[in-house]
C-alpha atoms as a PDB file:
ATOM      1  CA  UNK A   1      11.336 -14.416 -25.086  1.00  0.00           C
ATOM      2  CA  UNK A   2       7.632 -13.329 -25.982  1.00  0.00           C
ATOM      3  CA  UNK A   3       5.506 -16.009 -27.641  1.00  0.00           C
ATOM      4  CA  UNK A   4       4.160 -14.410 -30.707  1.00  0.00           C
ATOM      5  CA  UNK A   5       0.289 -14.769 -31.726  1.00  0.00           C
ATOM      6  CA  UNK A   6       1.893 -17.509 -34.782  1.00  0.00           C
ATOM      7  CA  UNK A   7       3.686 -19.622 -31.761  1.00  0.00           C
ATOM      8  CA  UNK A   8       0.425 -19.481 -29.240  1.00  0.00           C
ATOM      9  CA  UNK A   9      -1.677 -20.896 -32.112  1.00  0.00           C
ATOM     10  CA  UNK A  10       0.799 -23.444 -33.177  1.00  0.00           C
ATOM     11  CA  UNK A  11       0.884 -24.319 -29.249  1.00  0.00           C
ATOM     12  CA  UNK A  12      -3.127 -24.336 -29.097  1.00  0.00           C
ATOM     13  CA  UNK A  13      -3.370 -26.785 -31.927  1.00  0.00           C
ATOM     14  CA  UNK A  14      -1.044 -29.382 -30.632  1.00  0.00           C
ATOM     15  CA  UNK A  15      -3.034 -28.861 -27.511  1.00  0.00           C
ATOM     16  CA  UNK A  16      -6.483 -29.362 -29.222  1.00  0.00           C
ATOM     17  CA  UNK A  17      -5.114 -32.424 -31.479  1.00  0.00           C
ATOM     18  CA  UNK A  18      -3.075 -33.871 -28.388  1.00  0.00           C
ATOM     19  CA  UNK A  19      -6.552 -33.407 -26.661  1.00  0.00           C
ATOM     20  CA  UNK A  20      -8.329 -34.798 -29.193  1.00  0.00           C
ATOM     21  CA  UNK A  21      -6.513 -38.574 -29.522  1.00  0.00           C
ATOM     22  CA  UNK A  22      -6.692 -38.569 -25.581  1.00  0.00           C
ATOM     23  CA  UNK A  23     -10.510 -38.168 -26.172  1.00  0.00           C
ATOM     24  CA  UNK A  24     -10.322 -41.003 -28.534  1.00  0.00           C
ATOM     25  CA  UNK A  25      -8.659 -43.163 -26.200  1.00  0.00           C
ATOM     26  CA  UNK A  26     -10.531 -42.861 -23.349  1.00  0.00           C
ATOM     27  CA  UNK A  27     -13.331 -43.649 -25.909  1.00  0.00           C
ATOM     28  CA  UNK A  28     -12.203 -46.291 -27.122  1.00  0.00           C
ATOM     29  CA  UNK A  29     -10.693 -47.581 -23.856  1.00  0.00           C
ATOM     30  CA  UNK A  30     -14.518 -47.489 -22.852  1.00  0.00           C
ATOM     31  CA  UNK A  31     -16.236 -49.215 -25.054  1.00  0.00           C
ATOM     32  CA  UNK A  32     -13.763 -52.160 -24.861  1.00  0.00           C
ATOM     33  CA  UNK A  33     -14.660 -55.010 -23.791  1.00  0.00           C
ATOM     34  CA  UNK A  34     -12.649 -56.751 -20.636  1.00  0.00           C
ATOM     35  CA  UNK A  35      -9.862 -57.538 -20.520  1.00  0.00           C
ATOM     36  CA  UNK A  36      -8.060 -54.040 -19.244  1.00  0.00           C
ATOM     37  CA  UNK A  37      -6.050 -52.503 -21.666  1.00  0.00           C
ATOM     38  CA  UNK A  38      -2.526 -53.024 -21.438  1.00  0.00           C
ATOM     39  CA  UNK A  39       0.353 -51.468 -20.368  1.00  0.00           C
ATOM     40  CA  UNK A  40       1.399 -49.748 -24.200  1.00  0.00           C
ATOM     41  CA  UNK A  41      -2.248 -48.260 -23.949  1.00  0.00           C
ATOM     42  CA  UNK A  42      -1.666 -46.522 -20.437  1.00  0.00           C
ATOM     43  CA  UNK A  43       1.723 -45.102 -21.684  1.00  0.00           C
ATOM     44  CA  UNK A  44       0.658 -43.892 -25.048  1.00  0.00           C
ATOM     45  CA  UNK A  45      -2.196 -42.177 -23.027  1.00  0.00           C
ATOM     46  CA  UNK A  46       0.391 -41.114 -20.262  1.00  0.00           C
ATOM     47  CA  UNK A  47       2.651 -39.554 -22.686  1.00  0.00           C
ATOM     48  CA  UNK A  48      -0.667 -37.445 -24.730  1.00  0.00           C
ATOM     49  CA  UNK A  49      -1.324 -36.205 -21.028  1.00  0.00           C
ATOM     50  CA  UNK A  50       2.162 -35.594 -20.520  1.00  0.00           C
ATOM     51  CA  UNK A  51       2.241 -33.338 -23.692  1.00  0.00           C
ATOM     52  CA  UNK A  52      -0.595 -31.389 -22.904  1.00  0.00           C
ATOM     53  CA  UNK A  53       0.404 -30.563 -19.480  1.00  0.00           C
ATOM     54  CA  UNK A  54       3.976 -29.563 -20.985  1.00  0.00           C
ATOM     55  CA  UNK A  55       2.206 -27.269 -23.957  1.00  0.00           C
ATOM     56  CA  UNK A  56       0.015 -25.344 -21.348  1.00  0.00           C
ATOM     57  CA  UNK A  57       2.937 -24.865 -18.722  1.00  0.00           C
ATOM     58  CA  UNK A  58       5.098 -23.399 -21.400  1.00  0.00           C
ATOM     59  CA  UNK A  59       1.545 -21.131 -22.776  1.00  0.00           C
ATOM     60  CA  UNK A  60       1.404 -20.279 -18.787  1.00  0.00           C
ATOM     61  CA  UNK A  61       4.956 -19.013 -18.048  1.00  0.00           C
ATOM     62  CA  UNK A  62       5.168 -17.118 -21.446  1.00  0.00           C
ATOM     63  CA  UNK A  63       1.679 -15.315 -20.296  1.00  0.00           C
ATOM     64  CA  UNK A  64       3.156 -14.598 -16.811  1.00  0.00           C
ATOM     65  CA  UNK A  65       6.576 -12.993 -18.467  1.00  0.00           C
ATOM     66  CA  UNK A  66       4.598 -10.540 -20.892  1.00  0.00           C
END
């Protein structure tokens, strides 16, 4: 199964956005003052990471197959 040029975009935005709010956290985490941020913060950014990595392996495989 081919990705079409309407499915690689959709994939490349949720990239970008997911991208984009990891951005914003690390910002954020940044200019935060002590103490470190907790645990829900590290998963939340864990997961964002997680989603990326997923988006791009799927983008990767489809480009090897066609």
């Amino acid at each position: 199964m081919e990705l079409d040029l309407d499915e690689s975009s959709l994939a490349i935005g949720r990239i970008e956005r997911a991208l984009s709010r990891i951005e914003k956290a690390l910002t954020e985490r940044a200019n935060r003052p002590a103490p470190a941020p907790g645990a829900n913060d590290q998963s939340a950014l864990k997961a964002e990471v997680t989603a990326v990595i997923g988006e791009l392996d799927r983008l990767i495989a489809e480009a090897n197959r066609g």
